[in-house]
N, C-alpha and C. Protein backbone atom coordinates (compact mmCIF):
# COMPACT_ATOMS: atom_id res chain seq x y z
N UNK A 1 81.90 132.09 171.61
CA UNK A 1 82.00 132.93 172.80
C UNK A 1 81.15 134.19 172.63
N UNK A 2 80.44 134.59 174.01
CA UNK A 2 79.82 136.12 173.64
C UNK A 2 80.44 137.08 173.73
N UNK A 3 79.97 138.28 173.93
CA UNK A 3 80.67 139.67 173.54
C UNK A 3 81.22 139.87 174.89
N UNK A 4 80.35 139.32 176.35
CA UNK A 4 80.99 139.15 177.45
C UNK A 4 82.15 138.58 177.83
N UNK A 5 82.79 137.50 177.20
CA UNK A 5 83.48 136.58 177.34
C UNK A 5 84.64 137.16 176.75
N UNK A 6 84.99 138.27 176.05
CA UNK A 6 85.87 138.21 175.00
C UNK A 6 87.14 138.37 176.03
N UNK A 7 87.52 139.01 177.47
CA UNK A 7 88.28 139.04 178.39
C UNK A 7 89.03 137.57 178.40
N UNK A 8 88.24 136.38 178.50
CA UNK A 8 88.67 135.12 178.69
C UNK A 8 88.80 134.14 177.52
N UNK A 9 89.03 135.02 176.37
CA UNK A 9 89.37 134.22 175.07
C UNK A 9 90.75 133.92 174.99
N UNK A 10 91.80 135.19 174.73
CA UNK A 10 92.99 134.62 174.94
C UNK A 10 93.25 133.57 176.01
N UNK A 11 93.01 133.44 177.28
CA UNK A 11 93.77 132.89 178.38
C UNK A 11 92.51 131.42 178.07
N UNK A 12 91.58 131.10 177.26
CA UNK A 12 91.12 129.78 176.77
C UNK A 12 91.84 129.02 175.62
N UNK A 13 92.15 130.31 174.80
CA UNK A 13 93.01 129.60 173.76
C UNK A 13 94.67 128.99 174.13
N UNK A 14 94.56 130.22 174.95
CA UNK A 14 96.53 129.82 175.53
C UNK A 14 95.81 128.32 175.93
N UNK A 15 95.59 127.88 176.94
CA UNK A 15 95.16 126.81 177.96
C UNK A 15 94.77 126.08 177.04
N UNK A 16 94.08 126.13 175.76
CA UNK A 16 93.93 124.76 174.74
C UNK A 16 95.50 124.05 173.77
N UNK A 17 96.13 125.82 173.78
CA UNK A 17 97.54 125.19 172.72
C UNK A 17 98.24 124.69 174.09
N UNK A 18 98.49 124.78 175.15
CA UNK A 18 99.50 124.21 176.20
C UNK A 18 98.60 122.52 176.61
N UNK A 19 97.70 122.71 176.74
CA UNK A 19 97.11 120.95 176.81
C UNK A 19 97.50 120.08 175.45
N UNK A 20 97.32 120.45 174.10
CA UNK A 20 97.45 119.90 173.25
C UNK A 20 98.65 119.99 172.68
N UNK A 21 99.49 120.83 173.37
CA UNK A 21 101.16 120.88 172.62
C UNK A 21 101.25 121.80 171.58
N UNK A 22 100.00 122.51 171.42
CA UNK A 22 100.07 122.75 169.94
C UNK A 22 100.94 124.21 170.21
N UNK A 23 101.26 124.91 168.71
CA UNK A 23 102.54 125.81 168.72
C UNK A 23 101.08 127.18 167.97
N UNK A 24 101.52 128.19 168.23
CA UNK A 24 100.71 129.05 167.40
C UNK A 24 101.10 129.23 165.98
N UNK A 25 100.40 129.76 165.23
CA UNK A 25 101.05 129.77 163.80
C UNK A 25 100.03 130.91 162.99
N UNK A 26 100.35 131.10 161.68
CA UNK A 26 99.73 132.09 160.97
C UNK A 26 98.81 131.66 160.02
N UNK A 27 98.48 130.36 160.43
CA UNK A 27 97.81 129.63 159.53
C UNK A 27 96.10 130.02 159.95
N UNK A 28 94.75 129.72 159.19
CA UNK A 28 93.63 129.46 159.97
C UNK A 28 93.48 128.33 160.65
N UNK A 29 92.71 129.23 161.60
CA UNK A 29 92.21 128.10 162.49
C UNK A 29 91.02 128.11 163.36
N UNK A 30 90.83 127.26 164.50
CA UNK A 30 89.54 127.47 165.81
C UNK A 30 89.91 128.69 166.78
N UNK A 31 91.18 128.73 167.27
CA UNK A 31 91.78 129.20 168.30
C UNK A 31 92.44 130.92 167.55
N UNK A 32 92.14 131.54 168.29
CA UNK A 32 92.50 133.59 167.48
C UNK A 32 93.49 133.74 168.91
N UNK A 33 94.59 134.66 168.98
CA UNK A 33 95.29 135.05 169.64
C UNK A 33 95.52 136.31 169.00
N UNK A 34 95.97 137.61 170.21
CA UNK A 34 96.92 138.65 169.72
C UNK A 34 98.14 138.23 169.15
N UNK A 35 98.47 139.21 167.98
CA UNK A 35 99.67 139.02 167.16
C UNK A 35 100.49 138.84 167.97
N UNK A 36 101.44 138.01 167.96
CA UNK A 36 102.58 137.99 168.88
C UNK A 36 103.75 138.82 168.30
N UNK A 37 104.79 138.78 169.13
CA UNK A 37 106.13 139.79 168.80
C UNK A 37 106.82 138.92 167.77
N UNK A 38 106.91 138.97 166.65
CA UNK A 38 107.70 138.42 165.46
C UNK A 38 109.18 137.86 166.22
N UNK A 39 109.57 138.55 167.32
CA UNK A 39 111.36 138.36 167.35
C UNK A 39 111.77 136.96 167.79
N UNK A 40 112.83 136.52 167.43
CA UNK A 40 112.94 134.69 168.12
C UNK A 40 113.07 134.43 169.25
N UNK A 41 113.14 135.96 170.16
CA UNK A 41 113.45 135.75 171.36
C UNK A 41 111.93 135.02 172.14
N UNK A 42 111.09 135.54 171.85
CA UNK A 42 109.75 135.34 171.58
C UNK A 42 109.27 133.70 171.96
N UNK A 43 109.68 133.79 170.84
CA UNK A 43 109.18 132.14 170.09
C UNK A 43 110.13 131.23 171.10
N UNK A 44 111.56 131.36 171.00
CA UNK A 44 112.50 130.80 171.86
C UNK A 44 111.94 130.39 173.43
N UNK A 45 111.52 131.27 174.37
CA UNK A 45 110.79 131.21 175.07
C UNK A 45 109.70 130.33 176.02
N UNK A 46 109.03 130.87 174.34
CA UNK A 46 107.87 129.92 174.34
C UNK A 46 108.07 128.10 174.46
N UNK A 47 108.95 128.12 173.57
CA UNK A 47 109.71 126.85 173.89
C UNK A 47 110.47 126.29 174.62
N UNK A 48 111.05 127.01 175.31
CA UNK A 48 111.72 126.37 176.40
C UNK A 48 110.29 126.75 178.05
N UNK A 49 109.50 126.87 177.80
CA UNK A 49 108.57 126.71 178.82
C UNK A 49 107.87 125.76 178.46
N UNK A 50 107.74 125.31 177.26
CA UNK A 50 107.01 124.08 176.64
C UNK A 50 107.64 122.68 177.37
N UNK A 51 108.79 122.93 177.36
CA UNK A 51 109.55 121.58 177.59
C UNK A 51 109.59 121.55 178.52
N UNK A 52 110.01 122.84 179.76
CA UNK A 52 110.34 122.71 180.78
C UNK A 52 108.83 122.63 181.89
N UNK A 53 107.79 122.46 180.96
CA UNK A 53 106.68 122.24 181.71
C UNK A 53 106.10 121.19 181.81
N UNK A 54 106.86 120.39 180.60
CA UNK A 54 106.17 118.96 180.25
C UNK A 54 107.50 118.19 181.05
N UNK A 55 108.51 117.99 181.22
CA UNK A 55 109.27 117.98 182.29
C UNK A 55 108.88 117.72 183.36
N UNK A 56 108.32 119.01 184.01
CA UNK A 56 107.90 118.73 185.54
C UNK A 56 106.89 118.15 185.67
N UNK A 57 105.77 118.15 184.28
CA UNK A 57 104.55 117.72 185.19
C UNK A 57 104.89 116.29 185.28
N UNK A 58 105.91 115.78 184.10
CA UNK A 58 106.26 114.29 183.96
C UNK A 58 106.71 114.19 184.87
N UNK A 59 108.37 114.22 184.97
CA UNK A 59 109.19 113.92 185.32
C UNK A 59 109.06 113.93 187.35
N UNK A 60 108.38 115.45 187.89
CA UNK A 60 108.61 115.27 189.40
C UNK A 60 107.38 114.21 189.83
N UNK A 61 106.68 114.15 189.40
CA UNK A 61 105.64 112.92 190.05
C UNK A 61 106.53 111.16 190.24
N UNK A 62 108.18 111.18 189.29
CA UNK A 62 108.87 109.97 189.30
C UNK A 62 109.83 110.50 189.81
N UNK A 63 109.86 111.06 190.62
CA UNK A 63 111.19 111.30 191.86
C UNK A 63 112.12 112.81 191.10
N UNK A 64 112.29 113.28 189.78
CA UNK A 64 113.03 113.60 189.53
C UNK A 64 113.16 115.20 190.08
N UNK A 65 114.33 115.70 190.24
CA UNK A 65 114.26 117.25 190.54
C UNK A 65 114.31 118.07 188.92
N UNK A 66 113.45 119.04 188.74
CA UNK A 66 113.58 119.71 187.63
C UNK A 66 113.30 121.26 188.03
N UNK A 67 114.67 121.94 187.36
CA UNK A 67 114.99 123.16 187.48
C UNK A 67 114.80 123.76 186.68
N UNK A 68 114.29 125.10 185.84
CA UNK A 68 113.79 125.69 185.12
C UNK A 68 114.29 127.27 185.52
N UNK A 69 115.14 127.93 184.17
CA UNK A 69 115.12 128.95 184.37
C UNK A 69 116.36 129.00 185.83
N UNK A 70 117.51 128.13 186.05
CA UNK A 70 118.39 128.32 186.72
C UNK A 70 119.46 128.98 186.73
N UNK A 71 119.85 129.57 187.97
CA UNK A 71 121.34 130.54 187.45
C UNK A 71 122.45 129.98 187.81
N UNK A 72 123.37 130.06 187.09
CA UNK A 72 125.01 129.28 187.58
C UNK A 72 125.65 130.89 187.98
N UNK A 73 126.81 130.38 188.54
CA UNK A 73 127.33 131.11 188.98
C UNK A 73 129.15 130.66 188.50
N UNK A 74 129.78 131.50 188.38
CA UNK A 74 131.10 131.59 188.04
C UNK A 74 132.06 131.25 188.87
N UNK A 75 132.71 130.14 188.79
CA UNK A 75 133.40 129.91 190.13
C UNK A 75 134.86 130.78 190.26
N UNK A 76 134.34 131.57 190.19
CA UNK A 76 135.89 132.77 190.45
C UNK A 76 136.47 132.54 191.68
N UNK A 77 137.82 132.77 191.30
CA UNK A 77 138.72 133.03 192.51
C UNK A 77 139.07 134.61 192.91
N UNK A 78 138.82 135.55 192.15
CA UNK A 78 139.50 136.88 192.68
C UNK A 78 139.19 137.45 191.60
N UNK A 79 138.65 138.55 191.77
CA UNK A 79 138.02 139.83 190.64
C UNK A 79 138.10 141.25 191.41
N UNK A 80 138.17 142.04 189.86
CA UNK A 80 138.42 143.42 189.92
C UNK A 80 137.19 143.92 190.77
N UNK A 81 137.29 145.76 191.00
CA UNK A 81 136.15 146.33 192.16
C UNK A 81 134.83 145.98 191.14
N UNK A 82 135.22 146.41 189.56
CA UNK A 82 134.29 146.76 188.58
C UNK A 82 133.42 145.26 187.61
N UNK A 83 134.17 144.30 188.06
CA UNK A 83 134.07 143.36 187.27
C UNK A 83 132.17 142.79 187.22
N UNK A 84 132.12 142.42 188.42
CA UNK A 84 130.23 142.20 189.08
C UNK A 84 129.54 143.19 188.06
N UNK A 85 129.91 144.01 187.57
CA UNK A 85 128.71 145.13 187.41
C UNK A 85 128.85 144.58 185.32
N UNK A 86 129.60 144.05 185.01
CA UNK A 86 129.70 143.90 183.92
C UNK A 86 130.33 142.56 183.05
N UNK A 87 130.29 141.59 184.10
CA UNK A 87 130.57 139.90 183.91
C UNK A 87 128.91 139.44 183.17
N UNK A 88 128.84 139.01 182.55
CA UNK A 88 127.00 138.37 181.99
C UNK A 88 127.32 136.98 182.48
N UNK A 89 125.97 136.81 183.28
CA UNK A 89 125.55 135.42 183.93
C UNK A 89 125.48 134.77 183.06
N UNK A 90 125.00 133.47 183.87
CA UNK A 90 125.11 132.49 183.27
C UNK A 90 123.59 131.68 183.45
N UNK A 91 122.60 131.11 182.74
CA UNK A 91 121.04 130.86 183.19
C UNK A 91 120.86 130.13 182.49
N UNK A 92 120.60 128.37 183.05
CA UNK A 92 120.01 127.40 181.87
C UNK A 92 119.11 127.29 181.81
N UNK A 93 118.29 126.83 180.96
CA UNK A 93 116.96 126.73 180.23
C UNK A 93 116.41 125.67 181.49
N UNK A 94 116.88 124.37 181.72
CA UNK A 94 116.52 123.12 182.25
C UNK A 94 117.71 122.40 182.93
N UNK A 95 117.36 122.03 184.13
CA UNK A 95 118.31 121.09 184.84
C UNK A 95 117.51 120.19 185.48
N UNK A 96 118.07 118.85 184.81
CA UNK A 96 117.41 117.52 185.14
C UNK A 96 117.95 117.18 186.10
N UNK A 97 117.50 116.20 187.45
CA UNK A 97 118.27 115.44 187.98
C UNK A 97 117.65 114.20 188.28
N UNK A 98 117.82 112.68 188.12
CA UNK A 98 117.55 111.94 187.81
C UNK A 98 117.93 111.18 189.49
N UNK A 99 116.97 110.52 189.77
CA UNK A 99 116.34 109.77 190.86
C UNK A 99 118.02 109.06 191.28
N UNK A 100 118.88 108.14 190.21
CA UNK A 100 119.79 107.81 190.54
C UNK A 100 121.22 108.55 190.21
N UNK A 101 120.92 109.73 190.22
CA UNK A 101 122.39 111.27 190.81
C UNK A 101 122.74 111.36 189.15
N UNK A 102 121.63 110.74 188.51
CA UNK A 102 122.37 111.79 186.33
C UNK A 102 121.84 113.03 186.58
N UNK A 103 122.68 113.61 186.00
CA UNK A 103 122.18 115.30 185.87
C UNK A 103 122.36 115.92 184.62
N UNK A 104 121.14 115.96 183.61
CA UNK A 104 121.22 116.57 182.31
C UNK A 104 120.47 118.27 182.29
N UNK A 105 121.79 118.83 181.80
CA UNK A 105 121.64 120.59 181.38
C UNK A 105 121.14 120.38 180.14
N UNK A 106 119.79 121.36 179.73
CA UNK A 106 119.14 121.43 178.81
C UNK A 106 118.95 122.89 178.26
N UNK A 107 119.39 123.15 176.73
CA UNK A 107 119.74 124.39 176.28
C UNK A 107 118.50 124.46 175.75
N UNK A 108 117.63 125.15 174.74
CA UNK A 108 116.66 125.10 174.12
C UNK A 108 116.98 126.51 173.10
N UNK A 109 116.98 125.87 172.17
CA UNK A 109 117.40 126.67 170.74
C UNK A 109 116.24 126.60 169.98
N UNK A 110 115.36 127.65 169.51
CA UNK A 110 114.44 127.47 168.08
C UNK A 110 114.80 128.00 166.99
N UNK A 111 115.96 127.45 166.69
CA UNK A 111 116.26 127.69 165.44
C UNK A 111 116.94 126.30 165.09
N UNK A 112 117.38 126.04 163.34
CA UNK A 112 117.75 125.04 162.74
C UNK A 112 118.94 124.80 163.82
N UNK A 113 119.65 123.48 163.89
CA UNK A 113 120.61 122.60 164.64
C UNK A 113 121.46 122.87 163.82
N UNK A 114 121.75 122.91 162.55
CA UNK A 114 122.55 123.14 161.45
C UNK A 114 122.82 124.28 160.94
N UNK A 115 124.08 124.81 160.33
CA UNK A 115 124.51 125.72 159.67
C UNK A 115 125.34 125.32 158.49
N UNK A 116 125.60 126.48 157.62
CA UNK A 116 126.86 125.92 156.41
C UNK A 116 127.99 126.48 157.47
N UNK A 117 129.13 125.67 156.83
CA UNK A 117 130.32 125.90 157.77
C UNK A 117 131.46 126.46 156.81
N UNK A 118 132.31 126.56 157.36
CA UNK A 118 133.25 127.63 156.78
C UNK A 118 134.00 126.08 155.79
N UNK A 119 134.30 125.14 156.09
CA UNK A 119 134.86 124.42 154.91
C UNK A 119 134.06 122.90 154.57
N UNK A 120 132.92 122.60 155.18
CA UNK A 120 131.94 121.73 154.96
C UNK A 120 130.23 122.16 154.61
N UNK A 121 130.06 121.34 153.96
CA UNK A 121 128.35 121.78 153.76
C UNK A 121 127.73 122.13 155.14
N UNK A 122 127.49 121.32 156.01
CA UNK A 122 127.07 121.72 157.20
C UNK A 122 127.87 121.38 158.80
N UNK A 123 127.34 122.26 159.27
CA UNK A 123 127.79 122.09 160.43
C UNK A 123 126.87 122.76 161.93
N UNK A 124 127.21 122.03 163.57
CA UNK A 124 126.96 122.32 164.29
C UNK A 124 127.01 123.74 164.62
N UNK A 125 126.53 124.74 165.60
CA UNK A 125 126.47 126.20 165.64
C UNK A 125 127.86 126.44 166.70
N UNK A 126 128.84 126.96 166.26
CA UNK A 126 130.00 126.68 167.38
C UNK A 126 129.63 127.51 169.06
N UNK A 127 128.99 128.78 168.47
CA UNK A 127 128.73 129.54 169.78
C UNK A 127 127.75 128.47 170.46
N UNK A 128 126.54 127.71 169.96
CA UNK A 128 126.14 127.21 171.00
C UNK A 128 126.74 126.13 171.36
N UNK A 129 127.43 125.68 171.07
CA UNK A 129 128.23 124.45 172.08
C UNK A 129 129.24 124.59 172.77
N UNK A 130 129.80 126.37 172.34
CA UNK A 130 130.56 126.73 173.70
C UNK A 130 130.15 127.37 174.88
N UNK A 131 128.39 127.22 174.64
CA UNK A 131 128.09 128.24 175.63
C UNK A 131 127.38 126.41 176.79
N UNK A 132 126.79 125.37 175.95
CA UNK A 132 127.03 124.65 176.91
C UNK A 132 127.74 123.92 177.74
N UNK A 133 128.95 124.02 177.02
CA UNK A 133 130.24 123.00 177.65
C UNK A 133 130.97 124.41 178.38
N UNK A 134 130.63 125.61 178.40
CA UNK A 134 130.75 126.84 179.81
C UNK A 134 129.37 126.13 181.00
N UNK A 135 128.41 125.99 180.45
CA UNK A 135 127.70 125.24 181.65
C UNK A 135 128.38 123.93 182.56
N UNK A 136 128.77 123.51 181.46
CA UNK A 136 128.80 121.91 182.15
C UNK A 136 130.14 122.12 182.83
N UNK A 137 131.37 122.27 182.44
CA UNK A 137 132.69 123.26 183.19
C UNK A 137 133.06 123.74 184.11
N UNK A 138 132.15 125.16 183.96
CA UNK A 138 132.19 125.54 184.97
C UNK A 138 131.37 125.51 186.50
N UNK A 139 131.04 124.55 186.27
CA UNK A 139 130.10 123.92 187.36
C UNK A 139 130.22 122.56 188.27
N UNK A 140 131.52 122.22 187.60
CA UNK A 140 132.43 120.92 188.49
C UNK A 140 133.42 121.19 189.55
N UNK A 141 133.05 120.75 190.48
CA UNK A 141 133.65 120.24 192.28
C UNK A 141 134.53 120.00 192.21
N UNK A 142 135.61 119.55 191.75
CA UNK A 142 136.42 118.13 191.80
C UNK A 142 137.23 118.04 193.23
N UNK A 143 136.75 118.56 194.04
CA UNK A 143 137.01 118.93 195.55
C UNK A 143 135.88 117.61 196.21
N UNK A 144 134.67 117.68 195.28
CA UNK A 144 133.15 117.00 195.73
C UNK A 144 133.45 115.59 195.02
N UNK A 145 133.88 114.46 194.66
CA UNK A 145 133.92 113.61 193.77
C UNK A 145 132.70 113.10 193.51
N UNK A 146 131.76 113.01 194.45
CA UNK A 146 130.50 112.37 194.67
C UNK A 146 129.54 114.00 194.22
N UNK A 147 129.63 115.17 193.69
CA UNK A 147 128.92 115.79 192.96
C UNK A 147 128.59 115.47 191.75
N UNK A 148 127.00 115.56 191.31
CA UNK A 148 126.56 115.17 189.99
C UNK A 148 127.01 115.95 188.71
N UNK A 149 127.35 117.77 189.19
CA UNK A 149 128.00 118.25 187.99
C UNK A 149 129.22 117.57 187.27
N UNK A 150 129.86 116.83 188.03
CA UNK A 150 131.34 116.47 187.75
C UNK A 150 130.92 115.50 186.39
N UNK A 151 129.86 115.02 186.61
CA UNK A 151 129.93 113.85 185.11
C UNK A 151 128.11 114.36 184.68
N UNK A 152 127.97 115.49 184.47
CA UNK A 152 126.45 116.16 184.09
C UNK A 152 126.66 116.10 182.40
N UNK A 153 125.26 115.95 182.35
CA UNK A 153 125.50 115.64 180.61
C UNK A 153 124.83 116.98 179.85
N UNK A 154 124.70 117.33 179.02
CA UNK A 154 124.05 118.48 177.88
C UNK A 154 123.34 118.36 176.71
N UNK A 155 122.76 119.45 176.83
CA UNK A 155 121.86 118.87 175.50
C UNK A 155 121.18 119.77 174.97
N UNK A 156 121.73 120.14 173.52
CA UNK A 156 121.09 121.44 172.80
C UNK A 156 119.97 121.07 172.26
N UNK A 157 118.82 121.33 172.50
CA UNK A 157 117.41 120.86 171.76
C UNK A 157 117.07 122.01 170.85
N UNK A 158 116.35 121.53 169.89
CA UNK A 158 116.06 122.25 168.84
C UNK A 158 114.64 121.73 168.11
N UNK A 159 113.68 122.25 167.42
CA UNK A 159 113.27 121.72 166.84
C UNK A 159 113.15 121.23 165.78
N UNK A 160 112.70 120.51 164.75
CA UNK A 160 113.32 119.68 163.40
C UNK A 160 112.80 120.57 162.44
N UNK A 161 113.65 121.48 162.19
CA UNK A 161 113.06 122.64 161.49
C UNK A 161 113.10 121.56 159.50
N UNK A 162 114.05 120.91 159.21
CA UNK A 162 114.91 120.48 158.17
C UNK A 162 115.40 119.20 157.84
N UNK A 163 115.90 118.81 159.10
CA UNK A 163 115.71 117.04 159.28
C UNK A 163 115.98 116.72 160.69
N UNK A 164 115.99 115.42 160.99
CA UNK A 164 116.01 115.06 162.50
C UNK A 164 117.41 114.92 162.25
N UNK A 165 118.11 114.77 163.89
CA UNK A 165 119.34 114.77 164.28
C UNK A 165 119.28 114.41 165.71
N UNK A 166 120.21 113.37 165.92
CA UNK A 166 120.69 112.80 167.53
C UNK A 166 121.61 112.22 167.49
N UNK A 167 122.67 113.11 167.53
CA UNK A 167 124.11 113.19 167.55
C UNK A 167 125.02 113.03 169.21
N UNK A 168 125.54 113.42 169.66
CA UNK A 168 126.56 113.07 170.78
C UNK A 168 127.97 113.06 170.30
N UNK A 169 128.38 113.48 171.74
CA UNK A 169 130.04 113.76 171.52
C UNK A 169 130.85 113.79 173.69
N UNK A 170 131.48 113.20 173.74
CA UNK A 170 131.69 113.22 175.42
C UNK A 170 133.26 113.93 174.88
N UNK A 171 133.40 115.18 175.56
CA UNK A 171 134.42 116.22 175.73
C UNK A 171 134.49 116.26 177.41
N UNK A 172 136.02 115.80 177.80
CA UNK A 172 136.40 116.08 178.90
C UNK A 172 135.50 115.78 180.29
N UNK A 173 134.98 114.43 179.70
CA UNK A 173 133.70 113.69 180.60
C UNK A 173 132.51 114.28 180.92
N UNK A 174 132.04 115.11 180.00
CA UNK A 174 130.91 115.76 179.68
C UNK A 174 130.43 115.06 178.18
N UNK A 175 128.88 114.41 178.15
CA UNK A 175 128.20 113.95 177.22
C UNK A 175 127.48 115.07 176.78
N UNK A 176 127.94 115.73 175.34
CA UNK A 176 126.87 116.71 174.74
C UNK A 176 125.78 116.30 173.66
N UNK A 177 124.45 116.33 174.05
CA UNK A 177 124.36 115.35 172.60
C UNK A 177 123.33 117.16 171.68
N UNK A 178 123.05 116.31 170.77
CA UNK A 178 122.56 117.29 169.58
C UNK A 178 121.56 117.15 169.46
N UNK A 179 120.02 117.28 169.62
CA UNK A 179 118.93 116.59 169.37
C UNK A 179 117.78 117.58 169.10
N UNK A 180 117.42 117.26 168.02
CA UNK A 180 115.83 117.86 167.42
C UNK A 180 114.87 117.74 167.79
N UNK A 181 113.57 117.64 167.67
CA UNK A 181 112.17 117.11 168.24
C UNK A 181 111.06 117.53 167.24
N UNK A 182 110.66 117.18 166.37
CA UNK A 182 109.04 117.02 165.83
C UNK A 182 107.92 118.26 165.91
N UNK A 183 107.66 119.48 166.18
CA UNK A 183 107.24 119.88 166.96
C UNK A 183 105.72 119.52 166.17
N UNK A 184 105.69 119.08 164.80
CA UNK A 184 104.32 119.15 163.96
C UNK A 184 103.69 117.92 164.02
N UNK A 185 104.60 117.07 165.12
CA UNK A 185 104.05 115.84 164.93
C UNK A 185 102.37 115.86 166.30
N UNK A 186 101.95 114.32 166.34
CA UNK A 186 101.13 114.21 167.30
C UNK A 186 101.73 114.62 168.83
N UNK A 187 100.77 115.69 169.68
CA UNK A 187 100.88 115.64 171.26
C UNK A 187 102.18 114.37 171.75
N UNK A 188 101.18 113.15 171.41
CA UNK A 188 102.34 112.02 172.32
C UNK A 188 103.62 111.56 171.46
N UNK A 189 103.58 111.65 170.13
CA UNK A 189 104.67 111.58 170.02
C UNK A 189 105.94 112.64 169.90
N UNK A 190 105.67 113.56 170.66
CA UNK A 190 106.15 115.08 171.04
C UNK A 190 106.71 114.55 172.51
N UNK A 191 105.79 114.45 173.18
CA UNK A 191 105.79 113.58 175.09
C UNK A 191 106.84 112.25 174.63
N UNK A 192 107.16 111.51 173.95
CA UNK A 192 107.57 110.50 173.87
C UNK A 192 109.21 110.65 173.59
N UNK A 193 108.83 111.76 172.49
CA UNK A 193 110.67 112.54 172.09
C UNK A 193 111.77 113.00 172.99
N UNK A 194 110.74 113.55 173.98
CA UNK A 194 111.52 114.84 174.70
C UNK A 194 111.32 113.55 176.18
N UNK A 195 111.07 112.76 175.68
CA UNK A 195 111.37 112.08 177.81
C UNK A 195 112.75 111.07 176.84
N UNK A 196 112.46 110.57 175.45
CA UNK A 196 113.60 109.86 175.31
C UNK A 196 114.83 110.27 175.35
N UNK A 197 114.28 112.11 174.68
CA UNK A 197 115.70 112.61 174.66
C UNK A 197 116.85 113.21 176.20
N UNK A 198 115.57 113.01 176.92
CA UNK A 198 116.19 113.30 178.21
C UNK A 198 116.86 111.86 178.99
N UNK A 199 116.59 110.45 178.16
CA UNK A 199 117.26 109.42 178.98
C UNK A 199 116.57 109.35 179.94
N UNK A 200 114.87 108.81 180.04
CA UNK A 200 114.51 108.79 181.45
C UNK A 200 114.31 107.00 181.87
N UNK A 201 114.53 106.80 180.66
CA UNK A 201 114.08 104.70 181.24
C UNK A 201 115.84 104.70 180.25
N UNK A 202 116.98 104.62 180.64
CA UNK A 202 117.86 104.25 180.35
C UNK A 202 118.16 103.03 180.40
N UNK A 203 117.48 102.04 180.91
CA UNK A 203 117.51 100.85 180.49
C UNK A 203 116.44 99.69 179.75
N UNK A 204 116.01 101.16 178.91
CA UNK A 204 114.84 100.62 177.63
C UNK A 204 113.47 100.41 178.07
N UNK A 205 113.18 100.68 179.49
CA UNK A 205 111.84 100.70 179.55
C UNK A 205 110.92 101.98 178.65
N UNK A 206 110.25 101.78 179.00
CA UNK A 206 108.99 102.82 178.16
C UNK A 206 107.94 103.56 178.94
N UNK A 207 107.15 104.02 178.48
CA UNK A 207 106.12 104.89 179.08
C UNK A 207 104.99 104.56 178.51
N UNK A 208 103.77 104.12 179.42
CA UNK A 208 102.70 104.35 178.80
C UNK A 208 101.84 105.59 178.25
């Protein structure tokens, strides 16, 4: 690039790591970016726009609705004058909805899936699986029988920081499953992870 060009370096390099999947890193390389903000909120982010972009470009061209960056709302019955000003929302990463009425909530975590636990070597992160089964919860009709929240499934994604994991558990007719993803692997088999892990050919078809 020339000395003119240097304006349109970042926004070439962004546009090469989002075509190719690729993640930034501190390693050398072709592609230079400004330092980014060290914090995970950061990085977190970054990743859940990763997914939720490869999502739509997939997923709405095959009927599906995909929500990004959605807000729930609390199905209250009666609150204090003061309460609104100091209740914290509620905002999922991804909401799938699938051509024939499945509806999968998608969390996006970049950090390990695993922790040490208070009386086993490892274990699931408890805050995040109570913060999705508050999604999936509090977001059922049962007034609506024919609403998709009522049987919506979840799904904490993570990336395979340590080892892979695709776990599941159905609590109170909510399917939560546990699932990692590759991020160092090839582009398509990245595209291949994240449509399986979303259940999009549930009856074993495939994708070219």
């Amino acid at each position: 690039m020339g000395r003119n060009d240097l304006a349109d370096q970042r926004m070439l390099a962004l546009s090469r790591l989002a075509f190719d999947l690729a993640l930034p890193s501190e390693e050398a390389g072709a592609n230079h970016l400004m330092r980014p903000d060290r914090e995970e909120h950061w990085i977190r982010r970054l990743f859940e726009k990763a997914v939720g972009g490869l999502y739509t470009m997939e997923l709405k061209p095959m009927g599906w609705g995909v929500r990004t960056g959605f807000r729930l709302d609390w199905p209250m019955t009666a609150q204090s004058e003061g309460i609104s000003a100091i209740l914290p929302g509620m905002r999922t990463d991804i909401i799938l909805d699938a051509p024939d009425g499945r509806q999968l909530v998608i969390d996006t975590k970049f950090t390990s899936i695993l922790t040490k636990g208070w009386h086993r070597q490892e274990s699931l992160k408890s805050g995040h699986i109570y913060q999705i089964y508050a999604y999936l919860r509090s977001q059922e009709q049962p007034e609506d029988p024919a609403c998709p929240s009522n049987s919506a499934s979840g799904m904490l994604l993570h990336p395979a920081i340590d080892r892979h994991v695709d776990e599941s558990v159905t609590i109170q007719g909510h399917q939560i499953r546990f699932v990692t993803v590759d991020l160092s692997a090839k582009p398509e088999s990245i595209r291949r992870a994240l449509l399986a892990a979303a259940d999009v050919f549930p009856d074993g078809g495939g994708t070219s």
